[in-house]
C-alpha atoms as a PDB file:
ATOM      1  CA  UNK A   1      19.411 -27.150 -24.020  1.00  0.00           C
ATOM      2  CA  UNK A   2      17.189 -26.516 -21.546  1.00  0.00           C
ATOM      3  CA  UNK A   3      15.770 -23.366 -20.496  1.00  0.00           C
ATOM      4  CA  UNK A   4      16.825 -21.613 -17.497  1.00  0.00           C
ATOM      5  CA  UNK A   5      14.695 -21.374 -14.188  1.00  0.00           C
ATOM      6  CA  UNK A   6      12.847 -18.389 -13.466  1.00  0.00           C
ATOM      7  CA  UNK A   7      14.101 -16.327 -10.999  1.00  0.00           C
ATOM      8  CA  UNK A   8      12.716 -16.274  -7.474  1.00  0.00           C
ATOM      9  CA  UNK A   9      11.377 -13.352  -6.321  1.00  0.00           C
ATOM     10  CA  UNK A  10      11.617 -12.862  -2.226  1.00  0.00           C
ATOM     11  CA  UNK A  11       8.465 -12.508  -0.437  1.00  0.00           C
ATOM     12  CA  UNK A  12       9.973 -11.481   2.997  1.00  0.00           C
ATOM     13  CA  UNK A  13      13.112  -9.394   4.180  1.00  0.00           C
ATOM     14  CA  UNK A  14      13.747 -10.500   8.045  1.00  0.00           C
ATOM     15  CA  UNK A  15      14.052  -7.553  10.231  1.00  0.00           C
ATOM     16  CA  UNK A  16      12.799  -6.962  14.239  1.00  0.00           C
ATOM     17  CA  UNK A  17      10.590  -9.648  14.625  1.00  0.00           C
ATOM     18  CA  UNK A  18       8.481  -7.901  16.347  1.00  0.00           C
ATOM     19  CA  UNK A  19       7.549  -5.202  13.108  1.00  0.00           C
ATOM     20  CA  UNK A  20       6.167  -7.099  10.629  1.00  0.00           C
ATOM     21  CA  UNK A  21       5.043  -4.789   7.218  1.00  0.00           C
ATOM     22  CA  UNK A  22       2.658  -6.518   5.254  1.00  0.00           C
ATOM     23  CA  UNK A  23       3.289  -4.650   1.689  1.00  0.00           C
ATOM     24  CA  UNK A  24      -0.158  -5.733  -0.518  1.00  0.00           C
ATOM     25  CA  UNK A  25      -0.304  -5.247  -4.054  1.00  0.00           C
ATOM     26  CA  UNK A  26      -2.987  -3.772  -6.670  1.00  0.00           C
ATOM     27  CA  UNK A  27      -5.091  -5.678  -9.600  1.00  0.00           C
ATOM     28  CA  UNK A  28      -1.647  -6.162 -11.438  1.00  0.00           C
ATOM     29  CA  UNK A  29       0.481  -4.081  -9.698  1.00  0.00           C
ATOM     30  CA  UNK A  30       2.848  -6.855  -8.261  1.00  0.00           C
ATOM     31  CA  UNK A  31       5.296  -5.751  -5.296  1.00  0.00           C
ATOM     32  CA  UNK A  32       8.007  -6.605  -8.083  1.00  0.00           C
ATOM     33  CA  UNK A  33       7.094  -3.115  -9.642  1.00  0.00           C
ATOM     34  CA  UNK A  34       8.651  -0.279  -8.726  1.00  0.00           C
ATOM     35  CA  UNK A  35       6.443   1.975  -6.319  1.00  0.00           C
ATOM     36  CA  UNK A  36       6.262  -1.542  -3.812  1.00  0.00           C
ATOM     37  CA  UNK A  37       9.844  -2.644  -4.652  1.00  0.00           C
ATOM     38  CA  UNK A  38      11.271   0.523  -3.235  1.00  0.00           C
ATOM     39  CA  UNK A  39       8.981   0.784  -0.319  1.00  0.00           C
ATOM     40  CA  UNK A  40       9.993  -2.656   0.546  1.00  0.00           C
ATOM     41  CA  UNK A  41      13.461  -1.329   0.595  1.00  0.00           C
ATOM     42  CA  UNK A  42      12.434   1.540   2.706  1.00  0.00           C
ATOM     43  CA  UNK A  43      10.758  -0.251   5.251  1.00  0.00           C
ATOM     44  CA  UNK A  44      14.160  -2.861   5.123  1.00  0.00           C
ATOM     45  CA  UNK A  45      16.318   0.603   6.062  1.00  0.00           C
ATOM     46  CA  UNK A  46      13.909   1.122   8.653  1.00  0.00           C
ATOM     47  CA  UNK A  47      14.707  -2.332   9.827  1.00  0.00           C
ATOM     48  CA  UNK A  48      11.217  -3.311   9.886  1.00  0.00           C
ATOM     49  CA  UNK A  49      10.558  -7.313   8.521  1.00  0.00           C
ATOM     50  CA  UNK A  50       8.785  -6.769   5.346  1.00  0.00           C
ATOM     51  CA  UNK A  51       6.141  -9.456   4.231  1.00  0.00           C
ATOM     52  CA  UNK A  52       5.097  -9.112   0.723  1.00  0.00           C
ATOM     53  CA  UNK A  53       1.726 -10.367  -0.205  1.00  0.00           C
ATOM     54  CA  UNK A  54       0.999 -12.013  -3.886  1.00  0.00           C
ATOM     55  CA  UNK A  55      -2.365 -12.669  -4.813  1.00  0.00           C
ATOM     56  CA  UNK A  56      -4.089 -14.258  -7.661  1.00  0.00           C
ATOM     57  CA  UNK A  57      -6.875 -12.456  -8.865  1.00  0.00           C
ATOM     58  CA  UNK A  58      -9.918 -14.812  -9.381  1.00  0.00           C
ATOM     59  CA  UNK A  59     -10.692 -15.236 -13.164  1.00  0.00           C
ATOM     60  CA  UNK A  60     -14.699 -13.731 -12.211  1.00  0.00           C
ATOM     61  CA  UNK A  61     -12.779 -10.895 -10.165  1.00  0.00           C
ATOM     62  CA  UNK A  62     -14.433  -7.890 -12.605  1.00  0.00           C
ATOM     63  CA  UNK A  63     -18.009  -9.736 -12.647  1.00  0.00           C
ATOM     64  CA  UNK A  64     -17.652  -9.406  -8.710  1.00  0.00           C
ATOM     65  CA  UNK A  65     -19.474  -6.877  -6.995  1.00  0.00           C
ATOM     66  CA  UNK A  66     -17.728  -3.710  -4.641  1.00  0.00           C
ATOM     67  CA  UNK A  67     -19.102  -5.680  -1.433  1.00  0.00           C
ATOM     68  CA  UNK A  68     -17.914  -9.176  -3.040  1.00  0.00           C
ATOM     69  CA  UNK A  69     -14.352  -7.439  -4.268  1.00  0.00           C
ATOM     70  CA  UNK A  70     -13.739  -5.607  -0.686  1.00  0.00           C
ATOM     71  CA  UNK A  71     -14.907  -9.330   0.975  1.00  0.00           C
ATOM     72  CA  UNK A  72     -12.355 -10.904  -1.089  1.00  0.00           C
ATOM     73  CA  UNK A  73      -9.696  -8.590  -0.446  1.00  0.00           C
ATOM     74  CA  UNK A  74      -9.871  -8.025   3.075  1.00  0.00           C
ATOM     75  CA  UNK A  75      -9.689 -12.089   3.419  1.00  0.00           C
ATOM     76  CA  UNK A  76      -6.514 -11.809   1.883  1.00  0.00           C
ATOM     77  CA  UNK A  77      -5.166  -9.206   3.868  1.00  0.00           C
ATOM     78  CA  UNK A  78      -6.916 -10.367   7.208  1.00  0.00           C
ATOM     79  CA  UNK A  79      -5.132 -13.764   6.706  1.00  0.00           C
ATOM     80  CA  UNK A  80      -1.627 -12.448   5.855  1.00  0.00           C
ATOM     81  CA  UNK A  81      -1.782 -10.094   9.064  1.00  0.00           C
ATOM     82  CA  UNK A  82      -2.813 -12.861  11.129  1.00  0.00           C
ATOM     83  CA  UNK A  83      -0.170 -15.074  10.341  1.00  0.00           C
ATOM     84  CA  UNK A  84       1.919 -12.799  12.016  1.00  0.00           C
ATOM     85  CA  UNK A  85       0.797 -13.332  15.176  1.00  0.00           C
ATOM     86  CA  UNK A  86       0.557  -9.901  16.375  1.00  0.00           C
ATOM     87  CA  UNK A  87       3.457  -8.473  14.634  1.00  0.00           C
ATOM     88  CA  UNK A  88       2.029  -7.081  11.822  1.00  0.00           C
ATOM     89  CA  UNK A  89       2.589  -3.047  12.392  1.00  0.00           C
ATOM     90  CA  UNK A  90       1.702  -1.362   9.580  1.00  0.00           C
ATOM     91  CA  UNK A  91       0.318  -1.552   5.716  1.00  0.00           C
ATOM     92  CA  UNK A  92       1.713  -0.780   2.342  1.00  0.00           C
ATOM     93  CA  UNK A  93      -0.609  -0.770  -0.330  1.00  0.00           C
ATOM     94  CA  UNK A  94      -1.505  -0.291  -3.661  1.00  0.00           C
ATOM     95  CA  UNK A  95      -4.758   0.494  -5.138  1.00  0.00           C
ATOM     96  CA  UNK A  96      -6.768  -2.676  -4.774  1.00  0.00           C
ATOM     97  CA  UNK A  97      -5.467  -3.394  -1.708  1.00  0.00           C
ATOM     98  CA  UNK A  98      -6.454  -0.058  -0.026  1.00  0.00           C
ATOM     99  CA  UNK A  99     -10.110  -1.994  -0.255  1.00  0.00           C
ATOM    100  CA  UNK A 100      -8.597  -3.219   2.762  1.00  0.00           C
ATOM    101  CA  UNK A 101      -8.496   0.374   4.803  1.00  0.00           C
ATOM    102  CA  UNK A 102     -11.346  -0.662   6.947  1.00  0.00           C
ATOM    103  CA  UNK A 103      -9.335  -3.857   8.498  1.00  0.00           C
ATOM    104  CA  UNK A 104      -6.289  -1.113   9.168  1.00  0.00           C
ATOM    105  CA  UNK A 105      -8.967   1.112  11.132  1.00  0.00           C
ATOM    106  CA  UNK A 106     -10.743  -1.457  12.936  1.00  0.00           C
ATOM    107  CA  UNK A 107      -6.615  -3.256  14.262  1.00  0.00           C
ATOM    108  CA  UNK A 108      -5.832   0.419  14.601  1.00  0.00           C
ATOM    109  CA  UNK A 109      -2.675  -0.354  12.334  1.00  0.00           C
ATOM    110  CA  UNK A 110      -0.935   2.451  10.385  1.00  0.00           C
ATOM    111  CA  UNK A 111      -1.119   2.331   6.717  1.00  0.00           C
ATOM    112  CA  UNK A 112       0.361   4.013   3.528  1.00  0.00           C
ATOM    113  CA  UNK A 113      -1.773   3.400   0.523  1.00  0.00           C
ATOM    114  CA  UNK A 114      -0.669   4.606  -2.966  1.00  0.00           C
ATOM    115  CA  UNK A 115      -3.177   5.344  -5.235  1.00  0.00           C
ATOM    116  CA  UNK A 116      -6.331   4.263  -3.145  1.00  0.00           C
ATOM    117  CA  UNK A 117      -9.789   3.916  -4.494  1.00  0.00           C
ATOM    118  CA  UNK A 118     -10.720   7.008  -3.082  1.00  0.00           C
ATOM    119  CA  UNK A 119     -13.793   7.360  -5.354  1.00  0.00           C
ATOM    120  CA  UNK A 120     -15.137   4.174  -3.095  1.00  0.00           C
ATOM    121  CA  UNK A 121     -17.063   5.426  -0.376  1.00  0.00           C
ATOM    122  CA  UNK A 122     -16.007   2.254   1.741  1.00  0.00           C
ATOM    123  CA  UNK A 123     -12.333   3.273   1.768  1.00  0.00           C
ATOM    124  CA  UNK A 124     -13.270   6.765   1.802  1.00  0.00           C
ATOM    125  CA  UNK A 125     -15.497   6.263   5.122  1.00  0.00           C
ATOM    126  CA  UNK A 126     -12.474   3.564   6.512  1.00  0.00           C
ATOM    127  CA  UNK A 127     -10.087   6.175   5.992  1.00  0.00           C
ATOM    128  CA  UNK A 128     -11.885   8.722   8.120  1.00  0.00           C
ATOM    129  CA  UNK A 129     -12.238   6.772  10.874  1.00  0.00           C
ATOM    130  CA  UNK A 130      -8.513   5.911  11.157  1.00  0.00           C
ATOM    131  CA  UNK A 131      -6.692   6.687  14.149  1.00  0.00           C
ATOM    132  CA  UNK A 132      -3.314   5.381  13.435  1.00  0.00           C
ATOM    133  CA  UNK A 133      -0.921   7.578  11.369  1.00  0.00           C
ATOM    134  CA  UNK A 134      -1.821   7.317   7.843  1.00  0.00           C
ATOM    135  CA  UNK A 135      -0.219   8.189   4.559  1.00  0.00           C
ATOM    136  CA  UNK A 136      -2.312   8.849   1.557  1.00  0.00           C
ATOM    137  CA  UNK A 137      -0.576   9.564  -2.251  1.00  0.00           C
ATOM    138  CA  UNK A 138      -2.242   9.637  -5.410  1.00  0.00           C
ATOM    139  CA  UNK A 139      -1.765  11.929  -8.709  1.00  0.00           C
ATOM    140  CA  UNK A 140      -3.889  14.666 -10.074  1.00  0.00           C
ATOM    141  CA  UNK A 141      -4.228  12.866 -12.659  1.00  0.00           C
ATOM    142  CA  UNK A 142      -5.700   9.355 -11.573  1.00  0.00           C
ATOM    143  CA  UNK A 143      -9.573   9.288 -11.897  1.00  0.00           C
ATOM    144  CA  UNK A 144      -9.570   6.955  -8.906  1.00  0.00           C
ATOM    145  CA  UNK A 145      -8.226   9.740  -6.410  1.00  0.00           C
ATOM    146  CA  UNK A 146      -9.982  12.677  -5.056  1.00  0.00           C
ATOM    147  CA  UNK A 147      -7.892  15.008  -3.779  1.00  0.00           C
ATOM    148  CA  UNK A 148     -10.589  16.376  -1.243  1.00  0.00           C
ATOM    149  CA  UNK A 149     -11.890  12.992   0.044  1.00  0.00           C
ATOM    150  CA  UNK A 150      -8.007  12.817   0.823  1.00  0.00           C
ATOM    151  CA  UNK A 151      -7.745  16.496   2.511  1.00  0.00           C
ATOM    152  CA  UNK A 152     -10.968  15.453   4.245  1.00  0.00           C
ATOM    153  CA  UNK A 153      -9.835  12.726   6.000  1.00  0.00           C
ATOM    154  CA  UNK A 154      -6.937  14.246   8.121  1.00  0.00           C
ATOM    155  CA  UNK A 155      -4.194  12.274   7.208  1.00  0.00           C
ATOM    156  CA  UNK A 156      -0.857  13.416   5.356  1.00  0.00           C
ATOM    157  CA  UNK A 157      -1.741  13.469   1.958  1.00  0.00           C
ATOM    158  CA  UNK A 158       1.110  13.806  -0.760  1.00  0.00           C
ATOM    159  CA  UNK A 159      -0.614  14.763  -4.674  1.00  0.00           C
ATOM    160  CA  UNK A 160       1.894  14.592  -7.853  1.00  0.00           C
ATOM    161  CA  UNK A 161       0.908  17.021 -10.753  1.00  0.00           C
ATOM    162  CA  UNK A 162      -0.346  15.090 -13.725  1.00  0.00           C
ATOM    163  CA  UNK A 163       0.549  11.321 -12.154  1.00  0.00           C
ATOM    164  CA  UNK A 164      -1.642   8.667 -13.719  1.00  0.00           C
ATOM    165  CA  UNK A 165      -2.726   5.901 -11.794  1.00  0.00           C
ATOM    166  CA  UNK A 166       0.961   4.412 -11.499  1.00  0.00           C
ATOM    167  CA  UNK A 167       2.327   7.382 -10.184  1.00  0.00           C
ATOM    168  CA  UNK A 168       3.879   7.944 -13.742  1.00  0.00           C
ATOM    169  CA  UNK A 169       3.698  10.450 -16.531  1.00  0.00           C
ATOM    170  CA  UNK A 170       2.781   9.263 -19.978  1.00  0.00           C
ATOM    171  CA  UNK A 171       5.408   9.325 -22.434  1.00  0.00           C
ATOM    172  CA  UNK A 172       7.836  10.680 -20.040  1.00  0.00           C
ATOM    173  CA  UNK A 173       9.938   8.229 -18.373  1.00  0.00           C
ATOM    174  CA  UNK A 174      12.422  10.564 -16.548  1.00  0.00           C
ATOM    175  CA  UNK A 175       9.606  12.596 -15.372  1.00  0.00           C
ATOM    176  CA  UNK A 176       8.459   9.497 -13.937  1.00  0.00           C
ATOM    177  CA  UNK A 177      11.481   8.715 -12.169  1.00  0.00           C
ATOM    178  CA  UNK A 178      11.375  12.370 -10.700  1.00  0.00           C
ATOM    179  CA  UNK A 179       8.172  11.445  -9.410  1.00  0.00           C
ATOM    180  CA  UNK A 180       8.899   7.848  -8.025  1.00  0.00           C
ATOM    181  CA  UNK A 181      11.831   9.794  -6.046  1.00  0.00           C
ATOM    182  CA  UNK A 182       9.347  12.427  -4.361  1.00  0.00           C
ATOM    183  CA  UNK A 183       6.807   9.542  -3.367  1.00  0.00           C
ATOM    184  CA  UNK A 184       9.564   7.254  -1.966  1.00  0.00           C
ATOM    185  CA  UNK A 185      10.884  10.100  -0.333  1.00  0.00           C
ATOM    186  CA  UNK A 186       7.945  10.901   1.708  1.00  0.00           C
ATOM    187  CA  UNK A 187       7.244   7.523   2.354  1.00  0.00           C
ATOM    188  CA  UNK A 188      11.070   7.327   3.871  1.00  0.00           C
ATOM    189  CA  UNK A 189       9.911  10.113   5.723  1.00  0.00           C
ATOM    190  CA  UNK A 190       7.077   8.596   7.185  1.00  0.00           C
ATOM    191  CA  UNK A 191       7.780   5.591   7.977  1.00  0.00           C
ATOM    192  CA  UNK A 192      10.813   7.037   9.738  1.00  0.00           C
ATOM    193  CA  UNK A 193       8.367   8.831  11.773  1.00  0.00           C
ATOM    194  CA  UNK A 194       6.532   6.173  13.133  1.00  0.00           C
ATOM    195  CA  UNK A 195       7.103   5.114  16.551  1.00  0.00           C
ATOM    196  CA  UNK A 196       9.221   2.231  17.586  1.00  0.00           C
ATOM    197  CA  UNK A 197       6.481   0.041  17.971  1.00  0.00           C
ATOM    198  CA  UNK A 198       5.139   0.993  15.098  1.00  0.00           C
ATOM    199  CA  UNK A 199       1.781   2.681  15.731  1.00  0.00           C
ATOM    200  CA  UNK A 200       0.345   5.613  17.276  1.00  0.00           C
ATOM    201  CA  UNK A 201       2.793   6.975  20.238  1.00  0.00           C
ATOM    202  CA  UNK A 202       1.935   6.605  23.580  1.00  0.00           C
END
């Protein structure tokens, strides 16, 4: 008997054509788990078009240095938004991919990171000199965020009590659900608030 095919996993959700989301994983944070899976869904409600982007890690990824691993990610990301042709609106990304906060400030595209390196002085320097409306959460508890590089660079900023770097609680999985529910929530929230065309208002 042979085995059954693996299941496909979608990569884009058509919306307006014209607001492309480009959702970008972490180092093994897939958007199959749950903090990108539901912001996928969010931006779908919104009606945006979601692109998801999955990446294989090189095998000599950890043996890279910062400069080589923010090179390598913002190659990724650069190509996915250009593929859009201009319709690539905003960011959604996890950890690794918030290497790529200095591409959202230089296209002047609003972002959401969760859980962004904010202990890298790249992203934290990127992140200050964004203009567009971004959204920074992370948990107390995550020794990659700093709550005052966050405060410090004048976006919204949401902090869970005790969140690791998943956004989860160890040995507490309905605590963690609590917890996924308040980040989706103000993600919802601001991605509702964006303007139509998806970046700063006029």
């Amino acid at each position: 008997m042979s085995a059954s095919p693996a299941p496909s996993l979608p990569t884009r959700i058509d919306g307006d054509p014209d607001r492309v989301a480009l959702v970008v994983p972490g180092v093994g944070y897939s958007p199959a788990r749950p903090l990108l899976h539901f912001a996928s869904s969010v931006l779908a409600r919104h009606g945006w078009t979601v692109q998801e982007l999955w990446w294989r890690i090189p095998e000599a990824f950890a043996e890279f240095t910062t400069e080589q691993r923010i090179a390598w990610v913002e190659r990724q990301v650069g190509a996915a938004v250009d593929a859009e042709g201009g319709a690539c609106r905003l960011l959604v990304g996890k950890s690794l991919g918030s290497l790529a906060a200095g591409l959202a400030a230089d296209r002047a595209l609003p972002a959401a990171w969760l859980t962004p390196v904010l202990t890298l002085d790249h992203v934290a320097r990127a992140l200050g000199r964004a203009t567009a409306p971004t959204l920074l959460i992370g948990g107390s508890a995550d020794r990659l965020w700093d709550r005052s590089v966050a405060d410090a660079t004048g976006h919204q900023v949401l902090e869970l009590p005790a969140a690791d770097h998943g956004l989860e609680l160890p040995d507490d999985p309905t605590g963690s659900i609590d917890l996924l529910r308040t980040a989706v929530a103000r993600l919802d929230t601001f991605i509702g608030g964006l303007p139509p065309g998806g970046g700063t208002a006029a």
